[in-house]
Protein backbone atom coordinates (compact mmCIF):
# COMPACT_ATOMS: atom_id res chain seq x y z
CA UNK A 1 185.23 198.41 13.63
CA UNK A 2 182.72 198.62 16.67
CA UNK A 3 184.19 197.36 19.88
CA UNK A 4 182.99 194.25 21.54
CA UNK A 5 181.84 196.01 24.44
CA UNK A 6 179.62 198.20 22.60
CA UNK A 7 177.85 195.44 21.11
CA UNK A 8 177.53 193.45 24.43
CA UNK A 9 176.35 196.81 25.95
CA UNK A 10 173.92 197.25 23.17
CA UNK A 11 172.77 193.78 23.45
CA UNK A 12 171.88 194.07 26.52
CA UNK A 13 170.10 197.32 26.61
CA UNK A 14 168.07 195.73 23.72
CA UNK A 15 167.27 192.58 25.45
CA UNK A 16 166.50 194.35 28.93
CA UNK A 17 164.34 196.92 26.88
CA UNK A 18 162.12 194.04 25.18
CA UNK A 19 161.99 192.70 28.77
CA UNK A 20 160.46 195.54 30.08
CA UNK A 21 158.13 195.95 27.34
CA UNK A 22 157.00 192.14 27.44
CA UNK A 23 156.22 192.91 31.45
CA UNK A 24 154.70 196.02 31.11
CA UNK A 25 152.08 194.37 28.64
CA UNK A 26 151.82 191.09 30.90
CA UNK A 27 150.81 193.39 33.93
CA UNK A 28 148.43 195.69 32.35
CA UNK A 29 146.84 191.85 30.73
CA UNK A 30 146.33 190.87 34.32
CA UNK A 31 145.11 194.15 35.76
CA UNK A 32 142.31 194.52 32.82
CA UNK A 33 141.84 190.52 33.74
CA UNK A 34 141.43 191.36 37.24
CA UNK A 35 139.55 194.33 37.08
CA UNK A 36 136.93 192.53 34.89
CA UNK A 37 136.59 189.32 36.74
CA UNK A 38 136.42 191.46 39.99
CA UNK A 39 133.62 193.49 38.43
CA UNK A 40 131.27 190.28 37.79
CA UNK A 41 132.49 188.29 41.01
CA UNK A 42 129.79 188.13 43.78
CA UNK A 43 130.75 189.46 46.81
CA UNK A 44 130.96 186.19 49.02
CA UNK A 45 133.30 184.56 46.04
CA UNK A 46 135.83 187.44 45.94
CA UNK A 47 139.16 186.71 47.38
CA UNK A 48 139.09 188.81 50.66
CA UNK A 49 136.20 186.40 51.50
CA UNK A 50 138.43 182.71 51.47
CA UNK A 51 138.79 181.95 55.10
CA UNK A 52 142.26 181.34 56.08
CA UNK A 53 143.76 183.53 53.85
CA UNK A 54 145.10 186.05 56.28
CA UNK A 55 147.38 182.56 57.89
CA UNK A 56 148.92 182.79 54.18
CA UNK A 57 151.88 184.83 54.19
CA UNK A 58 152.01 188.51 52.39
CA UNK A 59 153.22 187.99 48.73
CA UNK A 60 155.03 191.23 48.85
CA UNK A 61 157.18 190.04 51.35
CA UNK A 62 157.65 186.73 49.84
CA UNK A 63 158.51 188.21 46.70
CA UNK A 64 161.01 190.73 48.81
CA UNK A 65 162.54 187.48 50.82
CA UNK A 66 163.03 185.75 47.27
CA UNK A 67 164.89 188.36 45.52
CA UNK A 68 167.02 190.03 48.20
CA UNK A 69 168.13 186.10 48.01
CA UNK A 70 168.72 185.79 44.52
CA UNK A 71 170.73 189.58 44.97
CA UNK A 72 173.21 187.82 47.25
CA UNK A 73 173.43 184.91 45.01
CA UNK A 74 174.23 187.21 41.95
CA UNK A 75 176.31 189.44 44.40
CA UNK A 76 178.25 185.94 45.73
CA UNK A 77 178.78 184.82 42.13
CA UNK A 78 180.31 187.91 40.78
CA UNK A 79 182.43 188.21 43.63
CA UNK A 80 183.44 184.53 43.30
CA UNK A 81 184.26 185.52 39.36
CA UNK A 82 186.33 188.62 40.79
CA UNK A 83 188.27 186.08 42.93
CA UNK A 84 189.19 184.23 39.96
CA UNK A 85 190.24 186.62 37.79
CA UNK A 86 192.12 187.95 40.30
CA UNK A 87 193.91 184.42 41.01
CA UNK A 88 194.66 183.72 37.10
CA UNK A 89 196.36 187.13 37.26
CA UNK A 90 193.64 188.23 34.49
CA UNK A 91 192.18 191.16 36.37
CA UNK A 92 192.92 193.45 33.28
CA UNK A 93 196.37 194.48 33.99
CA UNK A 94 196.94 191.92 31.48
CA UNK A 95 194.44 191.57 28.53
CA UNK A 96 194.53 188.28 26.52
CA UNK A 97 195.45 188.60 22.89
CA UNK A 98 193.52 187.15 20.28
CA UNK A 99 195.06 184.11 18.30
CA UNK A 100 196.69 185.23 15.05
CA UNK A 101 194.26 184.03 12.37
CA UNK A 102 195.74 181.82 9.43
CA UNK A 103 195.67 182.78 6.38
């Protein structure tokens, strides 16, 4: 029988695969979107022309700020599971047995 973990593992290398493929296809949609509306767009409509969009801040940085943010959340979260696991006396020294089944 295959082991839980494999199939969790497998899971998840299936789900972050399809992930990646989804994005990949998203960004290239965009880019060909982009590239054709910039093509056709007169020069005094494109977006380097909008006054007051160098007071906006960069959206690579915001993006940065936003994830190195949701990194400490994950980061405080599995810690905070750690802690717990550690306090039930479950950290693995331990496993829990599965119920007997009926028959």
């Amino acid at each position: 029988m295959t082991d839980v973990k494999e199939i969790t593992e497998a899971m998840q290398d299936q789900v972050l695969s399809a992930l990646k493929l989804g994005q990949t296809a998203i960004v290239e949609g965009v880019r060909t979107l982009t590239d054709t509306v910039g093509s056709v767009t007169p020069e005094n409509l494109k977006v380097d022309a909008i006054p007051g969009l160098d007071s906006l801040p960069d959206p690579k940085e915001l993006v940065s700020v936003s994830f190195g943010f949701a990194e400490a959340l994950l980061n405080t979260q599995k810690e905070f599971a750690q802690n717990l696991l550690a306090a039930a006396n479950l950290n693995g020294s331990t496993a829990a047995q599965p119920a007997s089944k009926k028959s």
